[in-house]
Protein backbone atom coordinates (compact mmCIF):
# COMPACT_ATOMS: atom_id res chain seq x y z
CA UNK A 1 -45.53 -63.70 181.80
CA UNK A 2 -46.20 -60.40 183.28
CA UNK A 3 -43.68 -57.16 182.91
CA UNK A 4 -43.03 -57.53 186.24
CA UNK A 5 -41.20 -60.90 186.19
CA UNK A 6 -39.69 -59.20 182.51
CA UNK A 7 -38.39 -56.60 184.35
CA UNK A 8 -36.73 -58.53 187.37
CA UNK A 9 -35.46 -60.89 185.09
CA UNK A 10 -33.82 -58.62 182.66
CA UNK A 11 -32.08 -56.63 185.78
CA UNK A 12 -30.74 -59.71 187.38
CA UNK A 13 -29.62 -60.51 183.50
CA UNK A 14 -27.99 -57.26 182.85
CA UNK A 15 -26.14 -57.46 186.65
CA UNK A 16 -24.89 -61.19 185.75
CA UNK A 17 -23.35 -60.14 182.27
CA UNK A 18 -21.68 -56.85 184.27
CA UNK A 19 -20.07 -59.54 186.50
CA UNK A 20 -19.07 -62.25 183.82
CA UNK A 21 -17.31 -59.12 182.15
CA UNK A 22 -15.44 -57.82 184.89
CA UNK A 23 -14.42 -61.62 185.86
CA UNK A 24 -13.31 -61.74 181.68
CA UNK A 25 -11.25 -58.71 182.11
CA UNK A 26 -9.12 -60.00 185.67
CA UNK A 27 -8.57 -63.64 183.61
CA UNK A 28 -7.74 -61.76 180.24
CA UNK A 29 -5.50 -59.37 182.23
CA UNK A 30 -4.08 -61.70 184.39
CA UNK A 31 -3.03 -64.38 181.05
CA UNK A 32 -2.75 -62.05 178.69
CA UNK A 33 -5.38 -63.87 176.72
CA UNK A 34 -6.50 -61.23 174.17
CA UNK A 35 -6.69 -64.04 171.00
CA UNK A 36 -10.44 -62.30 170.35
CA UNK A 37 -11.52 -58.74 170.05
CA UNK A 38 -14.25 -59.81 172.88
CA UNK A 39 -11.57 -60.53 175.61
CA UNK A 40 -9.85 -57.54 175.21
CA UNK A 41 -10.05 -54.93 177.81
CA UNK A 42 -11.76 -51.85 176.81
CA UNK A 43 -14.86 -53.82 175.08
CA UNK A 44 -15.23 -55.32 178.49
CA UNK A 45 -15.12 -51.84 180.54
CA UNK A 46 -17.21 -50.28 177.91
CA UNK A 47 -19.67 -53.35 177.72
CA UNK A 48 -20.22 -52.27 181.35
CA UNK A 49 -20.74 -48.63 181.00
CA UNK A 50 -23.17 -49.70 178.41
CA UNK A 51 -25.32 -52.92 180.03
CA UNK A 52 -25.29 -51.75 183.66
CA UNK A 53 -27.47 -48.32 183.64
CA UNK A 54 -29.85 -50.83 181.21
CA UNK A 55 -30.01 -52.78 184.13
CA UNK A 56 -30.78 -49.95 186.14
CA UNK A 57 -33.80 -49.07 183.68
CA UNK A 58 -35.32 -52.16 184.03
CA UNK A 59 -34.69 -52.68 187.84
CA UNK A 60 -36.56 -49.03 188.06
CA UNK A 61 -39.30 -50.43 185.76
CA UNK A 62 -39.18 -53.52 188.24
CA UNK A 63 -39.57 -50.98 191.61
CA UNK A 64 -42.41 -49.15 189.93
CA UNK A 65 -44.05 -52.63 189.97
CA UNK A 66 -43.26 -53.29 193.42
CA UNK A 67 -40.61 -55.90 192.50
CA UNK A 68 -38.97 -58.29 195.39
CA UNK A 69 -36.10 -57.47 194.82
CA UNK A 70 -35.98 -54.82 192.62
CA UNK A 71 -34.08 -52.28 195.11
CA UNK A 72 -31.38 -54.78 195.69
CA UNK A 73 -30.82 -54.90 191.86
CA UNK A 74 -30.94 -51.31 191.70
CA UNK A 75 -28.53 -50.86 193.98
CA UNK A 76 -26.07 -53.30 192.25
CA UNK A 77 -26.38 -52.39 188.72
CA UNK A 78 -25.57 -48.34 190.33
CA UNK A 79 -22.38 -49.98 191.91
CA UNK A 80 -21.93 -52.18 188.85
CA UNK A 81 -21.61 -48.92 186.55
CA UNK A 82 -19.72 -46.99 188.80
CA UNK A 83 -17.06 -49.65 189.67
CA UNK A 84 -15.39 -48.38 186.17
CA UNK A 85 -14.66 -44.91 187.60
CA UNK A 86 -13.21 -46.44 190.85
CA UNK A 87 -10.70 -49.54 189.15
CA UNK A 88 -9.43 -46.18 187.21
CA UNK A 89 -8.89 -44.41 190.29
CA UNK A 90 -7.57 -47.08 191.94
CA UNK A 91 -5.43 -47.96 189.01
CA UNK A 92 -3.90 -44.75 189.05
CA UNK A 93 -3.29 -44.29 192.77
CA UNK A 94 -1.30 -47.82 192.17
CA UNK A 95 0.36 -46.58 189.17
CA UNK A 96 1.76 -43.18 190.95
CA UNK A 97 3.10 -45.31 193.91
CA UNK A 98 4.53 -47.51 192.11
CA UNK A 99 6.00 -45.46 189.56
CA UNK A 100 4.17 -47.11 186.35
């Protein structure tokens, strides 16, 4: 297998796992299923911060190889590790409206 495939791979990998958390945080937030440490919110935000710009990494690797669809990757895993900042911001606009 050459790095190229590696590298698309592991981006598409690292992209998937940011979505599976953020759709683990909505369903542990919405049910208030926090039984394990995993499901609880921060480990999920931070497990973002930390996977996404690894995602970037490789999709760069990827581009350098002229990957497919390395770009498209890029792009996501960018939007993937900045979607933290923005559910904050978002959360807090919400929260001063509505008087949290």
């Amino acid at each position: 297998m050459n790095k190229l495939k590696v590298f698309s791979a592991l981006s598409r990998i690292t992209f998937v796992i940011g979505l599976l958390s953020w759709g683990l945080l909505f369903v542990a937030n919405q049910f208030s299923v926090s039984v394990k440490l995993f499901l609880q919110g921060p480990v999920l935000l931070f497990s973002t911060l930390i996977i996404a710009p690894i995602g970037i990494l490789f999709s760069k690797l990827a581009l350098n190889k002229n990957g497919k669809y390395a770009l498209l990757f890029l792009i996501l895993n960018i939007i993937m590790t900045c979607s933290i900042f923005l559910y904050w911001m978002i959360g807090g606009i919400v929260c001063a409206l509505l008087g949290c």
